[in-house]
C-alpha atoms as a PDB file:
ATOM      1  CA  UNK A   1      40.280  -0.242  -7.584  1.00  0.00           C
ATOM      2  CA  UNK A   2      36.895  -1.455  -7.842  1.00  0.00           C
ATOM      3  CA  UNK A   3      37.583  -5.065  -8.317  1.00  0.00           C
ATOM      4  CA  UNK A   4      38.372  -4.973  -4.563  1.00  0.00           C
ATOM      5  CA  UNK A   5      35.447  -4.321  -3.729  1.00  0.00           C
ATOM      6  CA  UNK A   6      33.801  -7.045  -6.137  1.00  0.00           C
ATOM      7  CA  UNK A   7      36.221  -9.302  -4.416  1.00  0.00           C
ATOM      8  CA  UNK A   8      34.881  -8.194  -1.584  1.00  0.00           C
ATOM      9  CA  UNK A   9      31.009  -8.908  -2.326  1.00  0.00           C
ATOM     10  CA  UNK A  10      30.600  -5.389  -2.189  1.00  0.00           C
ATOM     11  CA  UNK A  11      28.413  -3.030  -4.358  1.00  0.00           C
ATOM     12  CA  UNK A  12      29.928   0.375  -5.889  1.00  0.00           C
ATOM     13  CA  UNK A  13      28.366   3.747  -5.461  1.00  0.00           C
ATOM     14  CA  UNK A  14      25.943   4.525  -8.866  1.00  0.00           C
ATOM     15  CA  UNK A  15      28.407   7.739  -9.537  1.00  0.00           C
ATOM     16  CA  UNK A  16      31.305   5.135 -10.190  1.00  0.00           C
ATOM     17  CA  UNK A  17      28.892   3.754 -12.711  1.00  0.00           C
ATOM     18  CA  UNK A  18      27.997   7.248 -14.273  1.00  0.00           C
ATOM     19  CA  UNK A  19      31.141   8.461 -13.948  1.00  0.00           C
ATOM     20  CA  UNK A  20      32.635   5.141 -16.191  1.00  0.00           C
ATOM     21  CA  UNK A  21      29.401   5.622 -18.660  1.00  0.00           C
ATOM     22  CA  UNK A  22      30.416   9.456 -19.083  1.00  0.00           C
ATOM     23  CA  UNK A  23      34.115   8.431 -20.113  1.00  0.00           C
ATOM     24  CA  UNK A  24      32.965   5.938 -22.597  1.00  0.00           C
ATOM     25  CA  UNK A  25      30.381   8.113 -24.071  1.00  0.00           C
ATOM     26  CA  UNK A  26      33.610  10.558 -24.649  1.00  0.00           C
ATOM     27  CA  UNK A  27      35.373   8.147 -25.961  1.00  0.00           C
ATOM     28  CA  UNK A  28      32.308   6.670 -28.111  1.00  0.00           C
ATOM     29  CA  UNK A  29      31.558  10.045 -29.656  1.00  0.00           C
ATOM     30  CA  UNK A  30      35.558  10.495 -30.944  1.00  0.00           C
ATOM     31  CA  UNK A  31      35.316   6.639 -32.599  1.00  0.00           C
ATOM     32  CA  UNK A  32      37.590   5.214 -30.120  1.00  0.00           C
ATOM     33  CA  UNK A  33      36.994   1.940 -28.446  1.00  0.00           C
ATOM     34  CA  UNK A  34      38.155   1.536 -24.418  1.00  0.00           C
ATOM     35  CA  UNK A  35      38.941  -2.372 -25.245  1.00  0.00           C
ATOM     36  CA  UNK A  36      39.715  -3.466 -21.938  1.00  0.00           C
ATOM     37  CA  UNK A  37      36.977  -2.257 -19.671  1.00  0.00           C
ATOM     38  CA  UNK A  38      37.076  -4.389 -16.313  1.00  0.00           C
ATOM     39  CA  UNK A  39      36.704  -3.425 -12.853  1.00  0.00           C
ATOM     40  CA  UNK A  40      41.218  -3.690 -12.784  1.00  0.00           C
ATOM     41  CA  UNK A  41      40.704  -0.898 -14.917  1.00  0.00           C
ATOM     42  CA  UNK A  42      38.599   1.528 -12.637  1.00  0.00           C
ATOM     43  CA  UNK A  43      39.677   3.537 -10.276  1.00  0.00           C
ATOM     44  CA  UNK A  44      37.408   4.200  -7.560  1.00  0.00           C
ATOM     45  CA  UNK A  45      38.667   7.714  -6.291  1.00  0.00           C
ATOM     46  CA  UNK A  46      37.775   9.974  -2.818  1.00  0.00           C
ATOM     47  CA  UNK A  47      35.765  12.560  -3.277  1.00  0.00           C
ATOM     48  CA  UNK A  48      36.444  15.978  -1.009  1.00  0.00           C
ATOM     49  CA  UNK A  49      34.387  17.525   1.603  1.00  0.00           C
ATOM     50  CA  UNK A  50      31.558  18.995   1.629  1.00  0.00           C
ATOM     51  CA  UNK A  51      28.630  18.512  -1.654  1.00  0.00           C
ATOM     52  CA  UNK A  52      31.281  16.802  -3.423  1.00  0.00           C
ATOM     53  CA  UNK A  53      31.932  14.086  -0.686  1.00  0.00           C
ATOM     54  CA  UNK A  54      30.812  11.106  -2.901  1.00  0.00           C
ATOM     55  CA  UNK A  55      33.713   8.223  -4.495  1.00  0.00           C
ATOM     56  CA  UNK A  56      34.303   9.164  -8.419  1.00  0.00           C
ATOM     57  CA  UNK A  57      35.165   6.094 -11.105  1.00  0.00           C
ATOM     58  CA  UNK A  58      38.081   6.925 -13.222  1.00  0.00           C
ATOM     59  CA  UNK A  59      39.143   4.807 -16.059  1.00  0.00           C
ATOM     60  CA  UNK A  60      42.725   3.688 -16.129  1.00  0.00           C
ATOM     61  CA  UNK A  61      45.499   1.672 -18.380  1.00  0.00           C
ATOM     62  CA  UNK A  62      44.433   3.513 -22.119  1.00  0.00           C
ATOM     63  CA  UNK A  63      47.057   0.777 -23.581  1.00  0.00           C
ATOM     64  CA  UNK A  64      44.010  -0.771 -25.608  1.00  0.00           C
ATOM     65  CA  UNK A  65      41.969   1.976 -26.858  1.00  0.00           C
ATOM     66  CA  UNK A  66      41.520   1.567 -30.604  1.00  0.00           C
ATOM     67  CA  UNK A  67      39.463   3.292 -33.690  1.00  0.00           C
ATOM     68  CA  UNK A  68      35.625   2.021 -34.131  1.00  0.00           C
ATOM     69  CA  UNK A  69      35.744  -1.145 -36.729  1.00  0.00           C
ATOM     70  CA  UNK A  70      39.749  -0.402 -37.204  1.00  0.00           C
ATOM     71  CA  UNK A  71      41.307  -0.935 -33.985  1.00  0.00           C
ATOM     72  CA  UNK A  72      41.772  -5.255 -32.977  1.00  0.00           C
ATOM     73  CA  UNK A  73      42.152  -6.261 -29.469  1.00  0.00           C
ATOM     74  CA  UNK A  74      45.524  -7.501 -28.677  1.00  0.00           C
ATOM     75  CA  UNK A  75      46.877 -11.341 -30.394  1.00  0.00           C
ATOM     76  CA  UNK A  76      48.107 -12.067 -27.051  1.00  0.00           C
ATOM     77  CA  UNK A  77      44.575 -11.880 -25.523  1.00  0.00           C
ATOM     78  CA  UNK A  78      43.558 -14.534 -22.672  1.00  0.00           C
ATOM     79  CA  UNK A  79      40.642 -14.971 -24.406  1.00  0.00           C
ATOM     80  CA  UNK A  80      39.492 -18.028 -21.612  1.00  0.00           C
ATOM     81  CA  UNK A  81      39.160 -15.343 -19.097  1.00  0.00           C
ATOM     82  CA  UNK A  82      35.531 -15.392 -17.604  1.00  0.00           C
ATOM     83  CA  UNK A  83      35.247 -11.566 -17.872  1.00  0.00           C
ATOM     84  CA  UNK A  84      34.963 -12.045 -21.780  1.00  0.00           C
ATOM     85  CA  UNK A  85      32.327 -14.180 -21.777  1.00  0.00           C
ATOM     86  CA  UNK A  86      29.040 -13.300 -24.145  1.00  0.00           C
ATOM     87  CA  UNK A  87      31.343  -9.200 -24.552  1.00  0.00           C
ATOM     88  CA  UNK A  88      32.049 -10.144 -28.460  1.00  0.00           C
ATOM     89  CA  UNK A  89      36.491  -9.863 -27.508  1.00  0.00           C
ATOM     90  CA  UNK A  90      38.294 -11.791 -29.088  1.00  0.00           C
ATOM     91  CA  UNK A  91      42.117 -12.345 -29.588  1.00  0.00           C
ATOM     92  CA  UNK A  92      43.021 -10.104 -32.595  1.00  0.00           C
ATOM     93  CA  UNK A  93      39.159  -9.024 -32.956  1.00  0.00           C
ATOM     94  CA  UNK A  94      38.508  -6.103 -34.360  1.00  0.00           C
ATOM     95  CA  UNK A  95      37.384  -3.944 -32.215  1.00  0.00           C
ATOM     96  CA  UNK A  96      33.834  -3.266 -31.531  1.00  0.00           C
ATOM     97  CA  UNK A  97      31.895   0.329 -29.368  1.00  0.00           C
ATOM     98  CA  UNK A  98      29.160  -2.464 -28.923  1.00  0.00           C
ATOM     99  CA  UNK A  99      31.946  -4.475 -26.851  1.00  0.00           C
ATOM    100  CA  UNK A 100      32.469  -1.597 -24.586  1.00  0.00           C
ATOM    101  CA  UNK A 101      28.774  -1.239 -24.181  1.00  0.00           C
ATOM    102  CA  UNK A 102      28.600  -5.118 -23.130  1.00  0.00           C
ATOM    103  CA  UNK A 103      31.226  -4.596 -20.636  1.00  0.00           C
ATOM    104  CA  UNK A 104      29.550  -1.428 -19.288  1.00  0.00           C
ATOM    105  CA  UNK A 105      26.512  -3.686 -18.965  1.00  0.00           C
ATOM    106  CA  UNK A 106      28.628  -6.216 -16.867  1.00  0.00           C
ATOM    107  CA  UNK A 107      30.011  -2.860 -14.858  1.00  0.00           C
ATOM    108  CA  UNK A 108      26.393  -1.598 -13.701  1.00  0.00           C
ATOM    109  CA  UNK A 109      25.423  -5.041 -12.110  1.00  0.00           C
ATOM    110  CA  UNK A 110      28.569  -4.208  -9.271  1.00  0.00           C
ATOM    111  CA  UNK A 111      27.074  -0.890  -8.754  1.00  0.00           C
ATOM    112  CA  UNK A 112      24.450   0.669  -6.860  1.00  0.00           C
ATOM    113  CA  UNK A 113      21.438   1.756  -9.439  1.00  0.00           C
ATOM    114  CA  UNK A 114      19.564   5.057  -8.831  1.00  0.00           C
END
């Protein structure tokens, strides 16, 4: 997961990152929200041999996703957690794309940048 290697002071590959941006755009351009985009959420997978050798992100735990301006983020929310801080989430908030796109923001500062 990559917040093991946050934990770990270390910084991801930039494909994570594109990889995470790619799967949010999707998501983006069908109205849906991701909600809950921290690095316990991301998957940091292998590649294979060869020209494809390089780590992949991979976006896990859909439980949150919502609609654009319809969807709220969960009642039960630990809203005092650090990694919500300036992101616009908050218990039962209605859920935002421009929330993702803070988080994202947050994301690209762990990673490598092209």
């Amino acid at each position: 997961m990559a917040w093991k290697a946050g934990n770990r002071g270390e910084l991801l590959p930039y494909n994570v990152y594109k990889d995470i941006e790619d799967a949010i755009a999707l998501l983006h351009s069908n109205n849906l929200v991701f909600g809950d985009l921290r690095t316990p959420n991301i998957m940091v997978v292998p590649g294979g041999s060869g020209s494809d050798g390089l780590h992949h992100g991979m976006l896990i735990d859909f439980d949150w996703v919502g609609v654009h301006s319809i969807g709220r983020y969960p009642a039960a929310l630990d809203d005092g957690l650090v990694d919500w801080e300036s992101s616009g989430i908050k218990r039962y908030g209605v859920m935002e794309k421009a929330c993702d796109l803070v988080m994202l923001n947050k994301f690209k500062g762990q990673c490598h940048l092209v």
